[in-house]
C-alpha atoms as a PDB file:
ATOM      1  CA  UNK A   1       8.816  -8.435 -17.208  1.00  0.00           C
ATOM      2  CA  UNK A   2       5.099  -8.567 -16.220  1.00  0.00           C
ATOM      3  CA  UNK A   3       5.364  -4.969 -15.186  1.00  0.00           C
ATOM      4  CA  UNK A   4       7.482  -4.099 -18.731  1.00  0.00           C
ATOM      5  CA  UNK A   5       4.371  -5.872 -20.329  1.00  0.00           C
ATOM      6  CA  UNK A   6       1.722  -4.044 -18.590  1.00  0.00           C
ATOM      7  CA  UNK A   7       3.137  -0.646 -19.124  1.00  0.00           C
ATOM      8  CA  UNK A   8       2.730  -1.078 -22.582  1.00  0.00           C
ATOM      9  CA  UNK A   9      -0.105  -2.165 -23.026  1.00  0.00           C
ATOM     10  CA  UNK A  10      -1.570   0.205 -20.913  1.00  0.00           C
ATOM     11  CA  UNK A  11       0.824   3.109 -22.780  1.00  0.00           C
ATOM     12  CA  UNK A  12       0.291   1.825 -26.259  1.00  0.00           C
ATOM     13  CA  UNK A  13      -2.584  -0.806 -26.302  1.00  0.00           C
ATOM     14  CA  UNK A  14      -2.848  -4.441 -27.155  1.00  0.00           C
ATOM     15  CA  UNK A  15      -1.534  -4.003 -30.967  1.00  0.00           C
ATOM     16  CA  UNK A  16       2.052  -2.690 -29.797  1.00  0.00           C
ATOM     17  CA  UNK A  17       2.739  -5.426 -27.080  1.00  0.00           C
ATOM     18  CA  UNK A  18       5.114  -8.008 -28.354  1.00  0.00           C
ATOM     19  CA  UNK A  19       7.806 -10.781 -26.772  1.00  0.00           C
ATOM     20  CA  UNK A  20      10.560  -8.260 -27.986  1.00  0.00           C
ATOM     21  CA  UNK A  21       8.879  -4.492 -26.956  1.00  0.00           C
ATOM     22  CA  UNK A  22       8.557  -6.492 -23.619  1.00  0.00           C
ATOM     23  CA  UNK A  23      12.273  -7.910 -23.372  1.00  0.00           C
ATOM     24  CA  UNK A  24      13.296  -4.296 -24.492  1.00  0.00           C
ATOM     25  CA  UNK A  25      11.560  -2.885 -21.770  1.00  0.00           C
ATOM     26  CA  UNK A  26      12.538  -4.758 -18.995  1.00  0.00           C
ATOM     27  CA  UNK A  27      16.285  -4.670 -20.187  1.00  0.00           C
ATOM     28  CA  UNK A  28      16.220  -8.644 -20.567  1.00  0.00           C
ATOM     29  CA  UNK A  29      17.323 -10.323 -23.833  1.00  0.00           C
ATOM     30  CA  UNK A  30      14.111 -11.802 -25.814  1.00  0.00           C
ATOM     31  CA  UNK A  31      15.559 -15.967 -25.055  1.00  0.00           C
ATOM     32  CA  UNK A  32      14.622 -14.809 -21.827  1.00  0.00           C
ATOM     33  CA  UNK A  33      10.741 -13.592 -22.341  1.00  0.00           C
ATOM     34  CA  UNK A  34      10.408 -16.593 -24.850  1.00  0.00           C
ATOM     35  CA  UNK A  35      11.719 -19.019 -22.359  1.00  0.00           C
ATOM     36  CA  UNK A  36       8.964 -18.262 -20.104  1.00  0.00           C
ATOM     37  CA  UNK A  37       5.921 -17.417 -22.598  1.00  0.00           C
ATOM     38  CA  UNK A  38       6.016 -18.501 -26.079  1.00  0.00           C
ATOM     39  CA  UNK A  39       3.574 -15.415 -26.829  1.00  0.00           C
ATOM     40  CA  UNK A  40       1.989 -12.317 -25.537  1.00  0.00           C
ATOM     41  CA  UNK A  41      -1.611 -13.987 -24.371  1.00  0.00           C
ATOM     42  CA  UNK A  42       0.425 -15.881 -22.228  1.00  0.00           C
ATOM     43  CA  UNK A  43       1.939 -13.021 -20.750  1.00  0.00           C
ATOM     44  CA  UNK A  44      -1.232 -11.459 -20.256  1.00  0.00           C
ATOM     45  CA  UNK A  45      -2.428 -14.430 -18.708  1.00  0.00           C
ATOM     46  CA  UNK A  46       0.480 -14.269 -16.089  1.00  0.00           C
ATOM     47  CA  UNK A  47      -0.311 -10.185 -15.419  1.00  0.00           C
ATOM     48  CA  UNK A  48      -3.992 -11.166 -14.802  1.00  0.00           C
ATOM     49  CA  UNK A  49      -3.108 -14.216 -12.360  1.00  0.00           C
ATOM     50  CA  UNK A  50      -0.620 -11.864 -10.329  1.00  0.00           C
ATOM     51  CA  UNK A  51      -3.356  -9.190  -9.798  1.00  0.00           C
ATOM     52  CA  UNK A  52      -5.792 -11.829  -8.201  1.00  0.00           C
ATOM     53  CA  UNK A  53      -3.099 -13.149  -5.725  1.00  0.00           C
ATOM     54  CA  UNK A  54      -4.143 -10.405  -3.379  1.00  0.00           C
ATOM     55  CA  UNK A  55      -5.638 -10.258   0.079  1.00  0.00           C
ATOM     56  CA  UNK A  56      -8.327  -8.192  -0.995  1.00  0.00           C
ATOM     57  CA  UNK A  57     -12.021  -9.067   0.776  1.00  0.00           C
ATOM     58  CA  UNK A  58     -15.222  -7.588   0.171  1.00  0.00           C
ATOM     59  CA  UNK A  59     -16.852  -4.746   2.237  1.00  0.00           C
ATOM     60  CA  UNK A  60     -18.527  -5.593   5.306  1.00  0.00           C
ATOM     61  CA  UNK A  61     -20.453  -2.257   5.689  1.00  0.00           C
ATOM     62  CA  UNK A  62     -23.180  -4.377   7.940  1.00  0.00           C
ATOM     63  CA  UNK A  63     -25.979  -4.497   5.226  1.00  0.00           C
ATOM     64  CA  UNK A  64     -26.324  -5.749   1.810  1.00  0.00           C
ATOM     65  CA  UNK A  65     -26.622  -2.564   0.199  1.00  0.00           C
ATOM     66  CA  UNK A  66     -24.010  -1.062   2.329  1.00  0.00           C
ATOM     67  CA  UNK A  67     -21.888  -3.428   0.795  1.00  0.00           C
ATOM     68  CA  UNK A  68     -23.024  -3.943  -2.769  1.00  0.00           C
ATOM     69  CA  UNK A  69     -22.615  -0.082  -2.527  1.00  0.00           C
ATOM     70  CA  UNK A  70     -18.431  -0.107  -1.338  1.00  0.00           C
ATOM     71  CA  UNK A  71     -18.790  -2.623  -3.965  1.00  0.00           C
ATOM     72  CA  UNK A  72     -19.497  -0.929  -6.824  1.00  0.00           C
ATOM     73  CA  UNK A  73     -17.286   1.559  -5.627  1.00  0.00           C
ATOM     74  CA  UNK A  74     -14.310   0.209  -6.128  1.00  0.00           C
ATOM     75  CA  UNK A  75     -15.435  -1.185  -9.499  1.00  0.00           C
ATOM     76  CA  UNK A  76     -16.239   2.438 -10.798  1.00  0.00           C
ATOM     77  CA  UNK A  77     -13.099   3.646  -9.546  1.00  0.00           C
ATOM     78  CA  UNK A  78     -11.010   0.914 -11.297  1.00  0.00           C
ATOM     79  CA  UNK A  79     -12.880   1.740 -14.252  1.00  0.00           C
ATOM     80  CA  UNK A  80     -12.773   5.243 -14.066  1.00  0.00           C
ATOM     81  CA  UNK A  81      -9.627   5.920 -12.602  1.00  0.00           C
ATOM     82  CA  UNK A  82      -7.234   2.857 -13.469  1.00  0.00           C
ATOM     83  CA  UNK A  83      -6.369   2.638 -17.058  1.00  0.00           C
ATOM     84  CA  UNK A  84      -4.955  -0.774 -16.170  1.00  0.00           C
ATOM     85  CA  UNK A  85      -8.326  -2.359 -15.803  1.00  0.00           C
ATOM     86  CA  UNK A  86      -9.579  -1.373 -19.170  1.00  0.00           C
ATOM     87  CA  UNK A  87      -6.722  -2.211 -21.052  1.00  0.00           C
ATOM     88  CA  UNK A  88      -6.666  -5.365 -19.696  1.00  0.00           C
ATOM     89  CA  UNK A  89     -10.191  -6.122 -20.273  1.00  0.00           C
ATOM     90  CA  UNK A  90      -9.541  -4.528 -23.847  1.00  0.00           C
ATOM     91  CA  UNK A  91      -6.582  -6.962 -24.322  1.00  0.00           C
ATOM     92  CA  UNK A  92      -9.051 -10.152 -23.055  1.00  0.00           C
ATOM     93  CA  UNK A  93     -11.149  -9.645 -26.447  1.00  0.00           C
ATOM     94  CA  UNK A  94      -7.782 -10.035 -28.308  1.00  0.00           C
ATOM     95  CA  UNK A  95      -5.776 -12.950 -26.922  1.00  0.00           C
ATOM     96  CA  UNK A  96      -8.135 -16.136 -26.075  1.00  0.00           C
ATOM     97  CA  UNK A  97      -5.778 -17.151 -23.324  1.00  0.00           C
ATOM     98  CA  UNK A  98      -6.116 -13.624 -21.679  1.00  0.00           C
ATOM     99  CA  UNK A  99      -9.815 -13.930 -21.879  1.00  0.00           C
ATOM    100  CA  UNK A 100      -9.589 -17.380 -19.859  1.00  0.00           C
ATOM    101  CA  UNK A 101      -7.085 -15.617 -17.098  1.00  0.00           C
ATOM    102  CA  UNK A 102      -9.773 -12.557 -16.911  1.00  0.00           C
ATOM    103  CA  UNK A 103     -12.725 -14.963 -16.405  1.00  0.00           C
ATOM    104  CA  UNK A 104     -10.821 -16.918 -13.605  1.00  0.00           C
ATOM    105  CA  UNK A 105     -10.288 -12.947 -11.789  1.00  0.00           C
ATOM    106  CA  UNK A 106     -13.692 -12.409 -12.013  1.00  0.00           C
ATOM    107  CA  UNK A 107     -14.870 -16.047 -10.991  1.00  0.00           C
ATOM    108  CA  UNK A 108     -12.045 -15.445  -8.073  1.00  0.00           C
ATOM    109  CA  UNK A 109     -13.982 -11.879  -7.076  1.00  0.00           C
ATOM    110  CA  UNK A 110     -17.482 -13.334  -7.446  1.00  0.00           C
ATOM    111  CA  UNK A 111     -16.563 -16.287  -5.377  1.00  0.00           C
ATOM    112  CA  UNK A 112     -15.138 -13.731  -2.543  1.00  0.00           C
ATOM    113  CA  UNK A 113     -18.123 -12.140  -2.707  1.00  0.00           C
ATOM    114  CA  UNK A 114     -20.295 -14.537  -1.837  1.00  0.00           C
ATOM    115  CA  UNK A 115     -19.648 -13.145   2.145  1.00  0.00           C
ATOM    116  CA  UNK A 116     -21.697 -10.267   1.268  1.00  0.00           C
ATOM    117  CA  UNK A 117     -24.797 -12.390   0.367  1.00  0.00           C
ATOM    118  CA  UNK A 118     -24.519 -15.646   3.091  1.00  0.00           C
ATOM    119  CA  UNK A 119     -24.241 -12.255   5.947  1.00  0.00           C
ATOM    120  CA  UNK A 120     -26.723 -10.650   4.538  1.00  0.00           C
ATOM    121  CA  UNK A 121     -28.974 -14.098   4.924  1.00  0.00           C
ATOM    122  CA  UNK A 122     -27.681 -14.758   8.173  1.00  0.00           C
ATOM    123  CA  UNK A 123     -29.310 -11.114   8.705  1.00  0.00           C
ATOM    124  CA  UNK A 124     -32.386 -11.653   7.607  1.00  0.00           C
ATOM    125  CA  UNK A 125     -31.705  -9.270   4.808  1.00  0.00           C
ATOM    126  CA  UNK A 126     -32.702 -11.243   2.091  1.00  0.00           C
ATOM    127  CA  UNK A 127     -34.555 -14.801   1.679  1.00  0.00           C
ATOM    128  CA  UNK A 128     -31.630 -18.109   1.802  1.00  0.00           C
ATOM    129  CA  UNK A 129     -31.294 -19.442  -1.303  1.00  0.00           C
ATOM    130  CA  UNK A 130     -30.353 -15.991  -3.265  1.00  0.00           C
ATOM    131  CA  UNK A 131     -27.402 -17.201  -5.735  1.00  0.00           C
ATOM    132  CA  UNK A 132     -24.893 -15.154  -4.947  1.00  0.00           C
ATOM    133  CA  UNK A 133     -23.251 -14.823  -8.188  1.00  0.00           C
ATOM    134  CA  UNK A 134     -26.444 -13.811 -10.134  1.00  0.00           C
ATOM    135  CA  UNK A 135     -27.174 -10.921  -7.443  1.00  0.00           C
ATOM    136  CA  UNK A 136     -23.326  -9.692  -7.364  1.00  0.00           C
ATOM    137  CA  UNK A 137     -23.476  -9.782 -11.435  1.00  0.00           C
ATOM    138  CA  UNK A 138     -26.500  -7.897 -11.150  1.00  0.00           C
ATOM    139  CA  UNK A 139     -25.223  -5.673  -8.777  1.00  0.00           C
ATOM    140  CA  UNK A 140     -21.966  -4.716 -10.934  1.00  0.00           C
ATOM    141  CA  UNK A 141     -22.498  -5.638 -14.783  1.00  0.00           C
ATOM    142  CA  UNK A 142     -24.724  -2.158 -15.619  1.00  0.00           C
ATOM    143  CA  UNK A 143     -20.980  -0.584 -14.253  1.00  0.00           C
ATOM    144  CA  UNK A 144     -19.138  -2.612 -17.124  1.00  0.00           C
ATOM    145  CA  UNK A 145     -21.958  -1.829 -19.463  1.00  0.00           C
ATOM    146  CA  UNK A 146     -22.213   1.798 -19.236  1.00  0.00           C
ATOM    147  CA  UNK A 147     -18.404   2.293 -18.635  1.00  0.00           C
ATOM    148  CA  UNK A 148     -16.952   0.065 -21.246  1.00  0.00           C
ATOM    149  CA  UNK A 149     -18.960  -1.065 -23.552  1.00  0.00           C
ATOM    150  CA  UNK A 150     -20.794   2.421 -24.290  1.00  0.00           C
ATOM    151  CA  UNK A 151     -18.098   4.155 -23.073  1.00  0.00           C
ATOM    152  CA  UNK A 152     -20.729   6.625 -20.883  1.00  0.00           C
ATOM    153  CA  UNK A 153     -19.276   9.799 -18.664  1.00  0.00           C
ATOM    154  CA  UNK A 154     -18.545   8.902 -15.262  1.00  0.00           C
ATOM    155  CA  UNK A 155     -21.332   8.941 -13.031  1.00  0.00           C
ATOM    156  CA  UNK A 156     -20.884   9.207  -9.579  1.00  0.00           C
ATOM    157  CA  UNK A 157     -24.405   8.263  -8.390  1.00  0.00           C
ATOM    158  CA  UNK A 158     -24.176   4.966 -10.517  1.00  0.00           C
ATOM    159  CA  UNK A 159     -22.553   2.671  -8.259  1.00  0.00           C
ATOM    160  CA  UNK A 160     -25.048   3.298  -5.270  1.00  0.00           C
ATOM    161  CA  UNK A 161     -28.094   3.326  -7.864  1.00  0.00           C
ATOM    162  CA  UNK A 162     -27.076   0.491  -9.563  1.00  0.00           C
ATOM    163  CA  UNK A 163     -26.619  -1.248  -5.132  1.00  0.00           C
ATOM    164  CA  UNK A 164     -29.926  -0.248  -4.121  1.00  0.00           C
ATOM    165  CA  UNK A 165     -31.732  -1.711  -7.235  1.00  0.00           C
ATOM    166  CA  UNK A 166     -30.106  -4.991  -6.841  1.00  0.00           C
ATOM    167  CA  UNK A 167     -30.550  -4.789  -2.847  1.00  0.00           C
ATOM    168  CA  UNK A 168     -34.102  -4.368  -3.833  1.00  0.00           C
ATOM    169  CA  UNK A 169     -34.303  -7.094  -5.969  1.00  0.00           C
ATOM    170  CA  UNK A 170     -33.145  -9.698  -3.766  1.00  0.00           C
ATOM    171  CA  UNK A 171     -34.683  -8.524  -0.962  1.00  0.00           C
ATOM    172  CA  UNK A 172     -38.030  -9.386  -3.150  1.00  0.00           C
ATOM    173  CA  UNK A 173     -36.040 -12.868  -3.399  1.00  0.00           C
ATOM    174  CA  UNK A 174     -34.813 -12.334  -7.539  1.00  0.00           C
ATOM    175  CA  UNK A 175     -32.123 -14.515  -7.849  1.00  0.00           C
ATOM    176  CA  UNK A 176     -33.424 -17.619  -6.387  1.00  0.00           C
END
């Protein structure tokens, strides 16, 4: 059912996802989605919490930028190349309880994240005391802002651009 729900969305966008397209789609009578979510936020909420129940770890390239780099990487890919990333963050600005799954991902990748940084003090890379979260937003927010919100070509130089500014910036000790 979580797949039936995600191909539409992704197929047809937020406005065509219902309990019953859903049901239809994964050959299940609608008693059966309702039983389970009592609307299509919650649904969403469930497709977001399967996708961060993953073994995925951050990069470990052997520097900061290295890393912020692989990084930003994957981030442009997913944004460029998987149209279920951007429908889900498309569906997060429609459905509050989507929104709150979303920001628990993110807080999940952020908090995984926080290897690059603590190796990249143990290093000597960058000063302690660097919040980790502040540097990795820095590192991948102008990726979000250029891809999504404006909606910008994809640039291929923009993930490593967008590393070495932010490897820069800490190294300087920003985000202290």
């Amino acid at each position: 059912m979580l797949d039936a729900a995600l191909a539409q969305l992704v197929q047809h966008g937020y406005d065509s996802l219902s309990i019953d397209v859903v049901a239809e789609r994964s050959g299940v009578h609608r008693t059966t989605v309702y039983r389970r979510w009592r609307d299509v936020g919650g649904l969403l909420a469930d497709v977001l919490h399967e996708a961060s129940v993953d073994a995925w770890r951050p990069p470990d390239t052997g520097s900061l930028e290295g890393d912020l780099v692989e990084v930003n990487q994957e981030v442009h890919g997913a944004l460029t190349g998987d149209p279920v990333t951007v429908a889900l963050i498309a569906a997060s600005f429609r459905s509050g309880q989507a929104a709150t799954a979303l920001r628990a991902f993110w807080t999940d990748r952020y908090d995984r994240c926080t290897d690059i940084v603590r190796r990249a003090v143990d290093r000597g890379e960058i000063p302690a005391g660097i919040d980790a979260r502040r540097l990795l937003i820095a590192a991948t927010a102008p990726l979000y802002h250029e891809l999504v919100l404006l909606r910008s070509a994809p640039d291929p130089r923009l993930p490593e651009q967008v590393a070495r500014s932010a490897a820069t910036a800490a190294r300087a000790g920003a985000y202290g």
